[in-house]
Protein backbone atom coordinates (compact mmCIF):
# COMPACT_ATOMS: atom_id res chain seq x y z
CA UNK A 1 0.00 0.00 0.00
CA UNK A 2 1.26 3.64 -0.97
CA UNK A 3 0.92 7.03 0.88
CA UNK A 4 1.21 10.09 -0.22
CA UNK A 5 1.14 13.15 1.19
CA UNK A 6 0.41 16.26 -0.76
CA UNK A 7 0.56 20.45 -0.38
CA UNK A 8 0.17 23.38 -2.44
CA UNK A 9 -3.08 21.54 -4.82
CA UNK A 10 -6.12 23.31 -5.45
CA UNK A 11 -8.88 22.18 -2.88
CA UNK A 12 -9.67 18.84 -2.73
CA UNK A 13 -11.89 17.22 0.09
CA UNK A 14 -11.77 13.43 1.64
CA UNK A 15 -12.94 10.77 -0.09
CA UNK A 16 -12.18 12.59 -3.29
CA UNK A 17 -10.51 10.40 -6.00
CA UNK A 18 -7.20 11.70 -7.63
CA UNK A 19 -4.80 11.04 -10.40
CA UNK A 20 -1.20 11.97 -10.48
CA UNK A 21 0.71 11.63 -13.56
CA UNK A 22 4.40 12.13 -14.76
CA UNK A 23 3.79 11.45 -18.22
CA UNK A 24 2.70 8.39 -17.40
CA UNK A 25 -0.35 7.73 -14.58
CA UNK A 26 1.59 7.13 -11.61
CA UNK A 27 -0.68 7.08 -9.30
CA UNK A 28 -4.32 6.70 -8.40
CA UNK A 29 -6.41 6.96 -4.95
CA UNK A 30 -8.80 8.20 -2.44
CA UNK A 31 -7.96 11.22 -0.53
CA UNK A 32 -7.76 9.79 3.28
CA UNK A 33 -7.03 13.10 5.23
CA UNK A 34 -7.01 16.83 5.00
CA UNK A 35 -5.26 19.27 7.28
CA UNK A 36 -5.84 23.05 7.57
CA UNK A 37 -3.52 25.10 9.62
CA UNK A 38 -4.00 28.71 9.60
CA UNK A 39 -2.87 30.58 6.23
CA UNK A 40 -0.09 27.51 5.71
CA UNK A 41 -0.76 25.39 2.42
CA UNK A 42 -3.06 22.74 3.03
CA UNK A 43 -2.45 18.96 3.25
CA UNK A 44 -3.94 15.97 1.81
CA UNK A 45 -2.78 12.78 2.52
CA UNK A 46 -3.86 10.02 0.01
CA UNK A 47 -3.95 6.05 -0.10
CA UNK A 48 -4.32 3.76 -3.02
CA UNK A 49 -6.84 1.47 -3.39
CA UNK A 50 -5.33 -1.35 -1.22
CA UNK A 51 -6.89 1.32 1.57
CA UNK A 52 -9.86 -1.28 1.34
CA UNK A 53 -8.42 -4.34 1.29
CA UNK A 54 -6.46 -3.19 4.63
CA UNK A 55 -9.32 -1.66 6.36
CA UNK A 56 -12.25 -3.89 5.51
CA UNK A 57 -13.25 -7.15 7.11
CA UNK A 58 -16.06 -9.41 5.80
CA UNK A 59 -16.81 -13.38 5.57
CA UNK A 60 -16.47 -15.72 3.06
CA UNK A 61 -17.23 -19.31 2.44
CA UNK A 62 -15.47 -20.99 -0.44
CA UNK A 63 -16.36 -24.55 -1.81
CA UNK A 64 -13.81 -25.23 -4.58
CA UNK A 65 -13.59 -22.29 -6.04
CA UNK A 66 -10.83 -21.25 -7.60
CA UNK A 67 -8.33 -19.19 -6.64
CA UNK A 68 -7.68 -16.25 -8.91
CA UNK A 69 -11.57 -16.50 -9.37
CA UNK A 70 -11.86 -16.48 -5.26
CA UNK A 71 -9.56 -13.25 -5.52
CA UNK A 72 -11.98 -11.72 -8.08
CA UNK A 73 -14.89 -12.16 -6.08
CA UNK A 74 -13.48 -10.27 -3.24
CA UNK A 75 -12.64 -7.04 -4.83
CA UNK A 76 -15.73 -6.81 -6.76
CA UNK A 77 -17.66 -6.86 -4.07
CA UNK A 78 -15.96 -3.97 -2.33
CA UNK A 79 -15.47 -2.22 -5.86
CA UNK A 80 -11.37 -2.56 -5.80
CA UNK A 81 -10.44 -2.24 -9.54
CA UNK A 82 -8.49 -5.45 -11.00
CA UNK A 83 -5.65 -5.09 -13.15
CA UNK A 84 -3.80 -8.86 -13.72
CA UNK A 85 -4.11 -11.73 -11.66
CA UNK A 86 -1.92 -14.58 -13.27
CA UNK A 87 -3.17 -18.00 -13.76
CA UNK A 88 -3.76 -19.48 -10.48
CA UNK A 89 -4.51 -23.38 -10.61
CA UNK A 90 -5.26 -23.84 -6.65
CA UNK A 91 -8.75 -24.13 -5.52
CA UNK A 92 -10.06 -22.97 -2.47
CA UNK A 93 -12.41 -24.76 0.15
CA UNK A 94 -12.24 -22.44 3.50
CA UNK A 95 -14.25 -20.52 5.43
CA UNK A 96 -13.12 -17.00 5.90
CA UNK A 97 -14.72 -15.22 9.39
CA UNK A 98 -14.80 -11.78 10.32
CA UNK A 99 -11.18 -11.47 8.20
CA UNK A 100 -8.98 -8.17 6.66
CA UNK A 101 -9.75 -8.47 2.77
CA UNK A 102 -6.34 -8.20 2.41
CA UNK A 103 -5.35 -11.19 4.63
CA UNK A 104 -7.50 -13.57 2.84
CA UNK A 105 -6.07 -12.64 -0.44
CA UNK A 106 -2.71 -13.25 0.85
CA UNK A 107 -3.97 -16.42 2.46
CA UNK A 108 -5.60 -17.89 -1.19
CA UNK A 109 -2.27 -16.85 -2.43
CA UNK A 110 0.04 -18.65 -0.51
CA UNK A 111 3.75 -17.92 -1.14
CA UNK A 112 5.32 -17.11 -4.14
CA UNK A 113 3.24 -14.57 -5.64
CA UNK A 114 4.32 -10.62 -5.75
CA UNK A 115 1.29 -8.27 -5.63
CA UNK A 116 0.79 -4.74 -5.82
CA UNK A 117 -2.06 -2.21 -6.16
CA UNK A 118 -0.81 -0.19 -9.44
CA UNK A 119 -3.08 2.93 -10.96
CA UNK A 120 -4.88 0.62 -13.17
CA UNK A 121 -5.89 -1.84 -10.23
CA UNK A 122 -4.83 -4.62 -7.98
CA UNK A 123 -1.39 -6.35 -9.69
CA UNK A 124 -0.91 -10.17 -9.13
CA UNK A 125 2.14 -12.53 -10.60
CA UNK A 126 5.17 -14.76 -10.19
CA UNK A 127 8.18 -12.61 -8.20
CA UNK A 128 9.31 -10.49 -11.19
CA UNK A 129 11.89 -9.03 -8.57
CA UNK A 130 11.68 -5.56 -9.59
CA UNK A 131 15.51 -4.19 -8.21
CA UNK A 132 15.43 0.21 -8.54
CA UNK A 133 18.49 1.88 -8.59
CA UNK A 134 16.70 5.19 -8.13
CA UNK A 135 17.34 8.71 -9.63
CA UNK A 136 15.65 12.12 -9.28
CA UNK A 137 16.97 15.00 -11.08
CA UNK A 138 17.02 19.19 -10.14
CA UNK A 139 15.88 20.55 -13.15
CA UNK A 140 14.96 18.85 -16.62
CA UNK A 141 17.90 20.08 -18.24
CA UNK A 142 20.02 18.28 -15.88
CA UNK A 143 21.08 14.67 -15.90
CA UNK A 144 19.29 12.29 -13.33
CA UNK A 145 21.60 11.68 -10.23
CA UNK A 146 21.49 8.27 -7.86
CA UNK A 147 19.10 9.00 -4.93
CA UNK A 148 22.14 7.59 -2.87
CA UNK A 149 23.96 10.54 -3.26
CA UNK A 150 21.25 12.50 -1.13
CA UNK A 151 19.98 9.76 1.72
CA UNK A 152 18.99 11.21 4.77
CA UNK A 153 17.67 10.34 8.49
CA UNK A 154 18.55 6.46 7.99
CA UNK A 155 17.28 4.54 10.59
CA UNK A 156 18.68 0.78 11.65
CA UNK A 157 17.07 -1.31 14.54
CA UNK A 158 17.65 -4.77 15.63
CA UNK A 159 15.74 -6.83 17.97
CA UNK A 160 15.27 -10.42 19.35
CA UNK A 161 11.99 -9.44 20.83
CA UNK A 162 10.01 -11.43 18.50
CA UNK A 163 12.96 -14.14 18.40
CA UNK A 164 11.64 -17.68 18.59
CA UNK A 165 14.42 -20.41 18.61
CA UNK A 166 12.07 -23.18 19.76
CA UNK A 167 8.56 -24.18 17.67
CA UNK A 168 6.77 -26.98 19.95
CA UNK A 169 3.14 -28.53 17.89
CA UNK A 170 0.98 -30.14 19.70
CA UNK A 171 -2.59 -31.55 19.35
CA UNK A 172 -5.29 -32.04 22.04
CA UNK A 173 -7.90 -30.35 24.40
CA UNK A 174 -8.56 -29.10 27.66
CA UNK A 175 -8.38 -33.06 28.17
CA UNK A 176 -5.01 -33.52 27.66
CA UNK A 177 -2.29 -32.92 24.73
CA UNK A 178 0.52 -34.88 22.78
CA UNK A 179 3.42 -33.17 21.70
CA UNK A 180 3.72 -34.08 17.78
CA UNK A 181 6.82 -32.03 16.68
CA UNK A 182 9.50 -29.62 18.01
CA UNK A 183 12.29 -28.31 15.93
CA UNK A 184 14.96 -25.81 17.48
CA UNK A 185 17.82 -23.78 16.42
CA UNK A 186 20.69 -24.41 19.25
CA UNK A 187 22.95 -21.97 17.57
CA UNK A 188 20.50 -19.15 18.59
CA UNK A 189 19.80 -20.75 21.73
CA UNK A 190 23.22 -21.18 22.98
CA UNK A 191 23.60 -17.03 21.87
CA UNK A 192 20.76 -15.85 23.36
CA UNK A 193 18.69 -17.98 25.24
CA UNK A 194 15.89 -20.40 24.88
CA UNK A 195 12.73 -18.30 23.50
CA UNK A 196 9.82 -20.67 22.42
CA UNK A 197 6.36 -20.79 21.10
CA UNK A 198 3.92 -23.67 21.13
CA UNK A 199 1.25 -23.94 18.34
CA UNK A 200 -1.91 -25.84 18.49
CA UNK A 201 -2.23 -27.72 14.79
CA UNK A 202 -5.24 -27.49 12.80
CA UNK A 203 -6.91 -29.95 11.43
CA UNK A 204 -5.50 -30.89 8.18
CA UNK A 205 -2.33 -29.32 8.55
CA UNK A 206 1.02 -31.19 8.68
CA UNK A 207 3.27 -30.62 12.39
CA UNK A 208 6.82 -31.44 10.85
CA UNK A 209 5.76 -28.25 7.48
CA UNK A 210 3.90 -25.94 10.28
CA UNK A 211 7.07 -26.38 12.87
CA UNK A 212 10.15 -25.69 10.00
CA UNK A 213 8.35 -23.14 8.56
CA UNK A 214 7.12 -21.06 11.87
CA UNK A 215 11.57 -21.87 12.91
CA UNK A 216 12.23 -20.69 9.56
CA UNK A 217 10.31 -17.32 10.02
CA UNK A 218 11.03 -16.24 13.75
CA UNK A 219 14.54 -18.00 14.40
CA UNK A 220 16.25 -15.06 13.81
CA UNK A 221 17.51 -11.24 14.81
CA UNK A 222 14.90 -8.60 13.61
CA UNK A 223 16.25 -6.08 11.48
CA UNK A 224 14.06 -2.80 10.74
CA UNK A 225 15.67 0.04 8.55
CA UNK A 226 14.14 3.60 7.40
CA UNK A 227 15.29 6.67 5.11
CA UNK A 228 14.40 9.61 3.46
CA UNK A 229 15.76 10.26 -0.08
CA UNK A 230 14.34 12.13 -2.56
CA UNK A 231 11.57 10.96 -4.99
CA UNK A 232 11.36 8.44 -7.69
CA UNK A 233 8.68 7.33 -8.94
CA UNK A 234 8.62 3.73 -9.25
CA UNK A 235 9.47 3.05 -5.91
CA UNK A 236 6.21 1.02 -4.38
CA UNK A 237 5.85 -1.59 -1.34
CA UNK A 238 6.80 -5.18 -2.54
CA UNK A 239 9.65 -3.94 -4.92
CA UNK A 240 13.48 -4.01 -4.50
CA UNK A 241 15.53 -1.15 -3.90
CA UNK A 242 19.50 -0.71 -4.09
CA UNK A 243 21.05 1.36 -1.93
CA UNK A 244 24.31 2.18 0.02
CA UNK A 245 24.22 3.93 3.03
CA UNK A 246 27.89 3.51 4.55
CA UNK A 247 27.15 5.19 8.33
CA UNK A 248 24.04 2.93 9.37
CA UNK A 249 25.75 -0.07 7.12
CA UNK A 250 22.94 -0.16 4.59
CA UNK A 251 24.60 -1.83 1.69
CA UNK A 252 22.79 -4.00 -0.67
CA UNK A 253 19.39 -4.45 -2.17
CA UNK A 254 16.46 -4.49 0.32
CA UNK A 255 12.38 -5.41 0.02
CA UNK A 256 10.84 -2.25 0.24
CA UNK A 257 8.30 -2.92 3.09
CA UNK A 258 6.13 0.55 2.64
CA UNK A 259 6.74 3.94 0.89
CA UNK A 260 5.33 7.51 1.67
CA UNK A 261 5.62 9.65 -0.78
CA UNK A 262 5.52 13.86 -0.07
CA UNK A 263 4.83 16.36 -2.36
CA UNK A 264 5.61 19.90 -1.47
CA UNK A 265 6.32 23.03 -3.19
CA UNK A 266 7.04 21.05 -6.49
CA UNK A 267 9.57 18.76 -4.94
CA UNK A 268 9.32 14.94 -4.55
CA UNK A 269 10.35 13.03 -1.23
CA UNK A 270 9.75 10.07 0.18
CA UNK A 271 10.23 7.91 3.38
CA UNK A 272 10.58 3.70 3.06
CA UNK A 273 10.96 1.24 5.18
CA UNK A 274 13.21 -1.67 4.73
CA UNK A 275 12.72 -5.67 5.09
């Protein structure tokens, strides 16, 4: 999902549905917020239309339904525009309750798809690994120069809080339990201590998958990074940026996890958060 906040635009009031182009349509959405302070240009901050997937819940009850058609079904009926959905040969047979839109989608999906809400709609394929260099130029007689020439506020925070170096599955009821699976990682315990979670498996689900893949996802030191560069526009949540950032040791090409885009006074910034 993309932000963007805006000043300096003729009046424009929430709920309102704008366009931004750069040549190109760039960008399409609902107008979330507006501020007013005194004489000071006003702001609008604006969402694209994954603003409904995120924010509404509903319930759904599929019976073999396929998956892209599954997918369909859900933004129709909250009026979220469609652009591609690749072939999808799963079906679905699950019932959905009381559910973010967006969470079921990613559920149906499974792994392995990359998805993104573009102008034209809602954006669904195989990883295509989009990789930006980034460039923003001064004037339009100038040449374009790397955004990593002008990063600022960069941000790097590591964590174990969320650290689990122990998965423990187990089956049963108030009655009693049976321990079907635990996987650990002893490097990470010996380093920092033992830090484990026990899941309850669901029926149909397989306790040696569930337990590598829960290991596989929370064995490990949480690392968060931020910046501010200046704007480019093809720099969305889900795609790859490069970027070398030699104080905070940001070197490399990172999943962009969200961008927030600003424009103000004719100049183009933006904020992003790493994975």
């Amino acid at each position: 999902m993309s932000h963007i906040l805006m000043q300096d635009i003729l009046p424009i009031a929430e709920g309102d549905v704008i366009s931004l182009k750069n040549g190109d349509e760039i960008f399409k959405g609902i107008i979330l917020t507006e501020n007013i302070n005194g004489r000071s240009a006003r702001k609008y901050t604006a969402c694209d239309f994954a603003f409904y997937l995120n924010k509404s819940k509903e319930t759904y009850q599929f019976n073999r339904m396929n998956a892209g058609k599954a997918i369909r079904k859900i933004c129709s009926g909250f009026d979220v525009p469609v652009s591609y959905i690749c072939p999808l040969t799963s079906t679905i047979t699950k019932i959905y309750t009381d559910k973010p839109l967006s969470d079921i989608i990613k559920d149906i999906l499974g792994d392995g798809y990359y998805m993104e809400m573009r102008p034209e709609g809602l954006y669904i394929n195989k990883p295509e690994n989009i990789t930006i260099s980034g460039v923003f130029s001064f004037a339009e007689n100038l040449s374009p120069t790397p955004i990593n020439k002008l990063i600022s506020n960069p941000q790097v925070t590591r964590s174990i809080e969320a650290m689990k170096n122990s998965i423990k599955i187990i089956s049963g009821d108030e009655k009693g339990f049976k321990v079907l699976k635990t996987v650990k990682d002893n490097t990470l315990i010996n380093r920092y201590g033992l830090l484990q979670d026990v899941i309850k498996l669901e029926k149909g689900q397989d306790a040696v998958k569930v337990a590598n893949s829960e290991l596989e996802k929370l064995a490990r030191v949480s690392v968060k990074s931020s910046l501010e560069l200046l704007g480019d526009d093809n720099v969305r949540a889900g795609r790859y940026i490069e970027l070398v950032e030699h104080i905070t040791g940001i070197n490399g090409v990172f999943l962009i996890e969200s961008a927030s885009h600003t424009l103000a006074g004719g100049v183009h910034k933006m904020k992003i958060d790493l994975g």
